[in-house]
N, C-alpha and C. Protein backbone atom coordinates (compact mmCIF):
# COMPACT_ATOMS: atom_id res chain seq x y z
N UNK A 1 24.75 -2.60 15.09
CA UNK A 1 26.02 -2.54 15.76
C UNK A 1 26.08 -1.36 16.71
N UNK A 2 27.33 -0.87 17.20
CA UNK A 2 27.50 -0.14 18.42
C UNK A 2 27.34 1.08 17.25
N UNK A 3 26.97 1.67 16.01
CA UNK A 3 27.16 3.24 15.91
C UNK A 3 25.46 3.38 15.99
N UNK A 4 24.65 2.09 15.81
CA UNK A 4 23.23 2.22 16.14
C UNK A 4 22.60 2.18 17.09
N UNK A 5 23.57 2.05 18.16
CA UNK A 5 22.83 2.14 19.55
C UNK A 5 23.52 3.17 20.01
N UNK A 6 24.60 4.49 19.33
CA UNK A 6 25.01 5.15 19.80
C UNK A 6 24.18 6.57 19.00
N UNK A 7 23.58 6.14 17.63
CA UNK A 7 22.76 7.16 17.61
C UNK A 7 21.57 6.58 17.74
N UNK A 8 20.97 6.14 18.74
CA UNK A 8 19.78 5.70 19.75
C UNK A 8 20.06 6.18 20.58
N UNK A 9 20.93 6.56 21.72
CA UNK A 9 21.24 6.86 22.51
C UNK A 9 21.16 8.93 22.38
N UNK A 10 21.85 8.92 21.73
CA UNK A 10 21.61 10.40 20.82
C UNK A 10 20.24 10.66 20.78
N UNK A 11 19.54 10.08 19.97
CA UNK A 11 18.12 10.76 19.90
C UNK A 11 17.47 10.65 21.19
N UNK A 12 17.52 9.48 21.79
CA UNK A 12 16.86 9.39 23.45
C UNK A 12 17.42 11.17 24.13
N UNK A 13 19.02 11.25 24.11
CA UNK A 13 19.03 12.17 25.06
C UNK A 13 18.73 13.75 24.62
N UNK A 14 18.62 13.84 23.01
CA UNK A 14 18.06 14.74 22.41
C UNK A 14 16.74 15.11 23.11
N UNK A 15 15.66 14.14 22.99
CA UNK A 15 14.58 14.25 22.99
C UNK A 15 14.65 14.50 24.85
N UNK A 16 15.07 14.02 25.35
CA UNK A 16 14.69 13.92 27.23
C UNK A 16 15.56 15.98 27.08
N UNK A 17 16.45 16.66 26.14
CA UNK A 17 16.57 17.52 26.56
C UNK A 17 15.78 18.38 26.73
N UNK A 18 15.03 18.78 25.41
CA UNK A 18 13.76 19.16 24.24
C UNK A 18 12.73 19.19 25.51
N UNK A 19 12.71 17.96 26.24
CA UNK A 19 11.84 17.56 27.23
C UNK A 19 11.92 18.84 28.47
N UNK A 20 13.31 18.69 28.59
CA UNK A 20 13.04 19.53 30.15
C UNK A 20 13.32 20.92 29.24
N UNK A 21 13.80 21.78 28.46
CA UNK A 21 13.46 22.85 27.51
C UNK A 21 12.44 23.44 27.95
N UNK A 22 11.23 22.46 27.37
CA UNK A 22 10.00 23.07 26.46
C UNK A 22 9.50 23.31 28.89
N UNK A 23 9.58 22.34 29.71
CA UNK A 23 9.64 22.68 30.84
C UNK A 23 10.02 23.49 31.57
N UNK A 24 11.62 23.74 31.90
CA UNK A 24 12.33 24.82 32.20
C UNK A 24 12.79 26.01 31.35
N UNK A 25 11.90 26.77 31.17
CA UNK A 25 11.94 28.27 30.17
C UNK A 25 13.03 28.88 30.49
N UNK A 26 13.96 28.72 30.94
CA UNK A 26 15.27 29.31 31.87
C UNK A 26 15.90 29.70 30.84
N UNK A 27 17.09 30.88 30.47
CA UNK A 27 17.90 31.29 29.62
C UNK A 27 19.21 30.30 30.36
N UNK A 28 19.45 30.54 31.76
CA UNK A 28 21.07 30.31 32.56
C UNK A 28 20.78 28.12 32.59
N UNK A 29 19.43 28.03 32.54
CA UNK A 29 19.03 26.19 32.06
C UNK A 29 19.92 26.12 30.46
N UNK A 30 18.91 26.82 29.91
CA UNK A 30 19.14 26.54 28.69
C UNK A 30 20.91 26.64 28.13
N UNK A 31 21.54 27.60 28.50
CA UNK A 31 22.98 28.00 28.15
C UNK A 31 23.68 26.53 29.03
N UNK A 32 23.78 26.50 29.92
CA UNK A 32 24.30 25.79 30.60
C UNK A 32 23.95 23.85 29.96
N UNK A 33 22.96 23.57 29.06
CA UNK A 33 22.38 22.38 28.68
C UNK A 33 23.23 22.22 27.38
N UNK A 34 23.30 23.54 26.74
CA UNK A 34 23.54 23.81 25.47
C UNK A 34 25.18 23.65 25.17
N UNK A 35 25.95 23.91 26.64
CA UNK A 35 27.41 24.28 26.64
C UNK A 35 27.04 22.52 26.74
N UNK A 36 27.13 21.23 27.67
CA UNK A 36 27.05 20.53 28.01
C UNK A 36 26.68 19.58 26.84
N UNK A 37 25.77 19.62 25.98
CA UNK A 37 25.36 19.03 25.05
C UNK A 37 26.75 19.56 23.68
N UNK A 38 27.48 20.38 23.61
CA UNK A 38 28.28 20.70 22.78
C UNK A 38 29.19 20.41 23.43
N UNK A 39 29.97 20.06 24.32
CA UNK A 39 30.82 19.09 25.15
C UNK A 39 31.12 18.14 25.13
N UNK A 40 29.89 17.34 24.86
CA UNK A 40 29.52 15.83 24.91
C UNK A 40 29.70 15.24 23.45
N UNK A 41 28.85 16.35 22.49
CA UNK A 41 29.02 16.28 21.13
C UNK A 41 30.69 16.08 20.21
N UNK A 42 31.79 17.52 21.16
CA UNK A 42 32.75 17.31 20.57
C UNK A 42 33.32 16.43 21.18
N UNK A 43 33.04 15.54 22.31
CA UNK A 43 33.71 14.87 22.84
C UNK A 43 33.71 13.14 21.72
N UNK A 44 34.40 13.37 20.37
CA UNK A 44 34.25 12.47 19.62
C UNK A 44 34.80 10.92 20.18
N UNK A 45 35.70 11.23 20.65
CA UNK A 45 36.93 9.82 21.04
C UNK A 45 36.24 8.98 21.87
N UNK A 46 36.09 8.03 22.04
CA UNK A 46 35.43 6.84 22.84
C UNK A 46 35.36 7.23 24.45
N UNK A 47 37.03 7.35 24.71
CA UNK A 47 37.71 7.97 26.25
C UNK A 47 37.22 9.07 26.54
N UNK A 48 36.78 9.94 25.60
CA UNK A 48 35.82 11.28 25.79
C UNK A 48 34.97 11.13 26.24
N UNK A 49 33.75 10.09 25.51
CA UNK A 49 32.75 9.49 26.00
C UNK A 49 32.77 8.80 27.11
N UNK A 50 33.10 8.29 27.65
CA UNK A 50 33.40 7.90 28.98
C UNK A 50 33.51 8.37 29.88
N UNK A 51 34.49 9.40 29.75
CA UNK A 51 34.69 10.70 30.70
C UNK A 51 33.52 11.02 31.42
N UNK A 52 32.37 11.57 30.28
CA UNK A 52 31.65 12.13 30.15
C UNK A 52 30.03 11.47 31.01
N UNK A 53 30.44 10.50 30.20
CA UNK A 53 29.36 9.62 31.08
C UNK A 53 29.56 9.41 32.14
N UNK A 54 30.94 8.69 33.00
CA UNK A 54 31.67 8.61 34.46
C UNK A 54 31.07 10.01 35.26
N UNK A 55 31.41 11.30 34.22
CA UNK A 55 30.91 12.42 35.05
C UNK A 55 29.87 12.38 35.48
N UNK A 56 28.72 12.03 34.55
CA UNK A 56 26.98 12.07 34.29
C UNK A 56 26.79 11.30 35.80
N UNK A 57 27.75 10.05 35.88
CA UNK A 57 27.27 9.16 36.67
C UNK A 57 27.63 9.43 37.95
N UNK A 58 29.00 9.96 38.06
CA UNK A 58 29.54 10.56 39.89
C UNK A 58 28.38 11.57 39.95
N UNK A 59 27.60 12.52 39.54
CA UNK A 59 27.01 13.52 39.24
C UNK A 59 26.12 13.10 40.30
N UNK A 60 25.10 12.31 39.39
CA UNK A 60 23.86 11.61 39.95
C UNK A 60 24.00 10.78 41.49
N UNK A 61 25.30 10.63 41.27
CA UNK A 61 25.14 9.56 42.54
C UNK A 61 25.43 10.70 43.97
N UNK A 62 25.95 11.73 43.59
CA UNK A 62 25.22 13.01 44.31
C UNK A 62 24.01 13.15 45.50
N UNK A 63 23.42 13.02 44.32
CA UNK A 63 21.71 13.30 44.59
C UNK A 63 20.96 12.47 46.04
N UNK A 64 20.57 12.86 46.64
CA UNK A 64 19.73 12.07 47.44
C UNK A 64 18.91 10.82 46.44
N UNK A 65 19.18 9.32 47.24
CA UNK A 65 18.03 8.32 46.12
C UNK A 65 16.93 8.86 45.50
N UNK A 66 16.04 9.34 46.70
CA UNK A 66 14.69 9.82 46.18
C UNK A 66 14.66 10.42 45.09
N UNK A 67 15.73 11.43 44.88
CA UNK A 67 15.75 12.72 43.71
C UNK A 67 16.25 11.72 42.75
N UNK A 68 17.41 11.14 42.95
CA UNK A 68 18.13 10.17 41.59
C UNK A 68 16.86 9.04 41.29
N UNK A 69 16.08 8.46 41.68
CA UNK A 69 15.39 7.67 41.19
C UNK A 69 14.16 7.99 40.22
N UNK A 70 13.71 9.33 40.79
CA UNK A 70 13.29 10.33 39.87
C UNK A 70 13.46 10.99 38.39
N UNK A 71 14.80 11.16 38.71
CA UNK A 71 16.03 11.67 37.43
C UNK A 71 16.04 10.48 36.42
N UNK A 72 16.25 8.98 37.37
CA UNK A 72 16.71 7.82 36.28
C UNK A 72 15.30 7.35 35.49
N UNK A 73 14.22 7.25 36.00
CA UNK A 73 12.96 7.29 35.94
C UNK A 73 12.25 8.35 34.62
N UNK A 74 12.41 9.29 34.62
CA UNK A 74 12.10 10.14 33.77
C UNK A 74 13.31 10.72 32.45
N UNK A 75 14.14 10.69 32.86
CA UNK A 75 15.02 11.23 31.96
C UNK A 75 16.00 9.31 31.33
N UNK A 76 16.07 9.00 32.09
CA UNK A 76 16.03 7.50 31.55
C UNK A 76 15.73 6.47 31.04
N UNK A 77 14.71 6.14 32.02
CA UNK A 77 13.89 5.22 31.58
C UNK A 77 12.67 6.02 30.07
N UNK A 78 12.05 7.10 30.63
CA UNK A 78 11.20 8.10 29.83
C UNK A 78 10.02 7.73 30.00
N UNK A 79 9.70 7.69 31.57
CA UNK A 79 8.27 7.62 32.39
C UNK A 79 8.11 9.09 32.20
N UNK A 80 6.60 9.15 32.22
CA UNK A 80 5.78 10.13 32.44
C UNK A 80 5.60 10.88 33.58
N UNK A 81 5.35 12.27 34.05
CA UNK A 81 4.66 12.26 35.40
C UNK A 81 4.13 11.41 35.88
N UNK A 82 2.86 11.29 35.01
CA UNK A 82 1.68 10.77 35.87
C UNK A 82 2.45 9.08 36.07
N UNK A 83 3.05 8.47 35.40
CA UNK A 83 3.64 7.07 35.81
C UNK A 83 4.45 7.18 36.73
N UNK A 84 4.94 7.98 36.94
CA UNK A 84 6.14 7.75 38.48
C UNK A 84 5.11 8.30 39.09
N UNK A 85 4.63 9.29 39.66
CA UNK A 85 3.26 9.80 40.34
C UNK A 85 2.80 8.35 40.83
N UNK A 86 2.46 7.67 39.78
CA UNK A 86 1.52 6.46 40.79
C UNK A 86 2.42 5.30 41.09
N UNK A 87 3.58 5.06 40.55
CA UNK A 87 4.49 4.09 40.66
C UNK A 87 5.08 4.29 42.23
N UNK A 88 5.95 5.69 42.43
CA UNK A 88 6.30 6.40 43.62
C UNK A 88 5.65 6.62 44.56
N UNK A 89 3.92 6.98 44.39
CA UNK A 89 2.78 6.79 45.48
C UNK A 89 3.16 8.66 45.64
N UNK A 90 3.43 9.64 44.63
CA UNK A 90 3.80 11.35 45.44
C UNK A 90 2.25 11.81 43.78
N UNK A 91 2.48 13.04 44.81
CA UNK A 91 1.44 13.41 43.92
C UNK A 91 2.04 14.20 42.38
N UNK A 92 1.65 14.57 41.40
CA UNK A 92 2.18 15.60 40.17
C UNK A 92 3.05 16.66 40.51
N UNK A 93 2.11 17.16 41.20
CA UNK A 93 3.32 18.48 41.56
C UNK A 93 4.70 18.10 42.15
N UNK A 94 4.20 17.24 43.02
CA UNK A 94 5.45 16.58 43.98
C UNK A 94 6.65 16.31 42.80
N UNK A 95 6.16 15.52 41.67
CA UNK A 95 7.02 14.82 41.62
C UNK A 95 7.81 16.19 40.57
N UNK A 96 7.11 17.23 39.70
CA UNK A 96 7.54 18.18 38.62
C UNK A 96 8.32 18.88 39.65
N UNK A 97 8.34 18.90 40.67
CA UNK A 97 9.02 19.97 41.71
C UNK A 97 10.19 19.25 42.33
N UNK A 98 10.42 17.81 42.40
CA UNK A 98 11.54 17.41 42.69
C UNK A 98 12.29 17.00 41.59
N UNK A 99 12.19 17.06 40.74
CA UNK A 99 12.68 16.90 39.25
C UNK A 99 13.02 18.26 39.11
N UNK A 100 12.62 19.14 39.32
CA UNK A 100 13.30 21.03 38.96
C UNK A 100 14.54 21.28 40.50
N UNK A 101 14.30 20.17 41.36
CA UNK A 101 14.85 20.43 42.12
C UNK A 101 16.56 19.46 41.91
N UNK A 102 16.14 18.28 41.82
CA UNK A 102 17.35 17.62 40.78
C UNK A 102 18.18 17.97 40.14
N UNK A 103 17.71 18.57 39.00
CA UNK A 103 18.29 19.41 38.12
C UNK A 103 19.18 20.63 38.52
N UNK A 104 18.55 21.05 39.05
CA UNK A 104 19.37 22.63 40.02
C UNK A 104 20.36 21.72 40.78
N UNK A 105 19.99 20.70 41.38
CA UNK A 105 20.80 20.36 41.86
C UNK A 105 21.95 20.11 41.46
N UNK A 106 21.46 18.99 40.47
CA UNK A 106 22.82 18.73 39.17
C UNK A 106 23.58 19.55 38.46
N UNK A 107 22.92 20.46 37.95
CA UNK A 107 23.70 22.05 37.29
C UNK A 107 24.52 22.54 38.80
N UNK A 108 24.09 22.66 39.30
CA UNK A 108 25.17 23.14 40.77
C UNK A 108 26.25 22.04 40.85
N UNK A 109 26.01 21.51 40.80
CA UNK A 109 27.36 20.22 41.27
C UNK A 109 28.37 20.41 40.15
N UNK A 110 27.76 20.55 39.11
CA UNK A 110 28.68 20.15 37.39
C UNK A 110 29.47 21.49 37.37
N UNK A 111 28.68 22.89 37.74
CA UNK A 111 29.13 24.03 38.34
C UNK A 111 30.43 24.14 38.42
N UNK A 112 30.33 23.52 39.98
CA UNK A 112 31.37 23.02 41.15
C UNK A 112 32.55 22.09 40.73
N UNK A 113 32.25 21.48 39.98
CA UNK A 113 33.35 20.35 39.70
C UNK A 113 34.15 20.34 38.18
């Protein structure tokens, strides 16, 4: 039922955090992931959740495609570098560097708003 695809959803975004973490060594990443993830957490009420997600989603739609397809790709879907690398036709670095660039991006916007 819906509380099993809502803690599926939980562990997915657990793990994609863990993900960019163990990546971005940042203290002002990390605080800022941590406030956001305890946000989301107390945000118990359904309409909370929503909110929240609506935000996630005006957020992203932000982004230049290139960068959002990146974002949905890896932190979404839960492609690899090297699979968007050859899917996208950009090289590794390319792609770990527009993904740090995303992100900054996204923390700036959420910032802002």
């Amino acid at each position: 039922g819906e509380p099993a695809v809502e803690t599926w959803i939980a562990r997915k975004t657990a793990s994609a955090v863990r993900r960019v973490f163990r990546r971005q060594n940042t203290r002002r990443s990390l605080k800022h992931e941590l406030q956001l993830a305890l946000q989301l957490r107390a945000a118990g009420a359904p309409e909370a959740r929503l909110d929240a997600r609506g935000r996630l989603h005006r957020l992203l739609g932000h982004l230049p495609e290139d960068l959002r397809r990146l974002v949905v790709l890896y932190h979404h879907e839960g492609w690899t570098h090297q699979e968007i690398s050859a899917d996208v036709g950009i090289s590794l670095s390319t792609v770990s560097k527009q993904l740090a660039l995303a992100r900054r991006m996204l923390r700036d916007l959420a910032e802002r708003t």
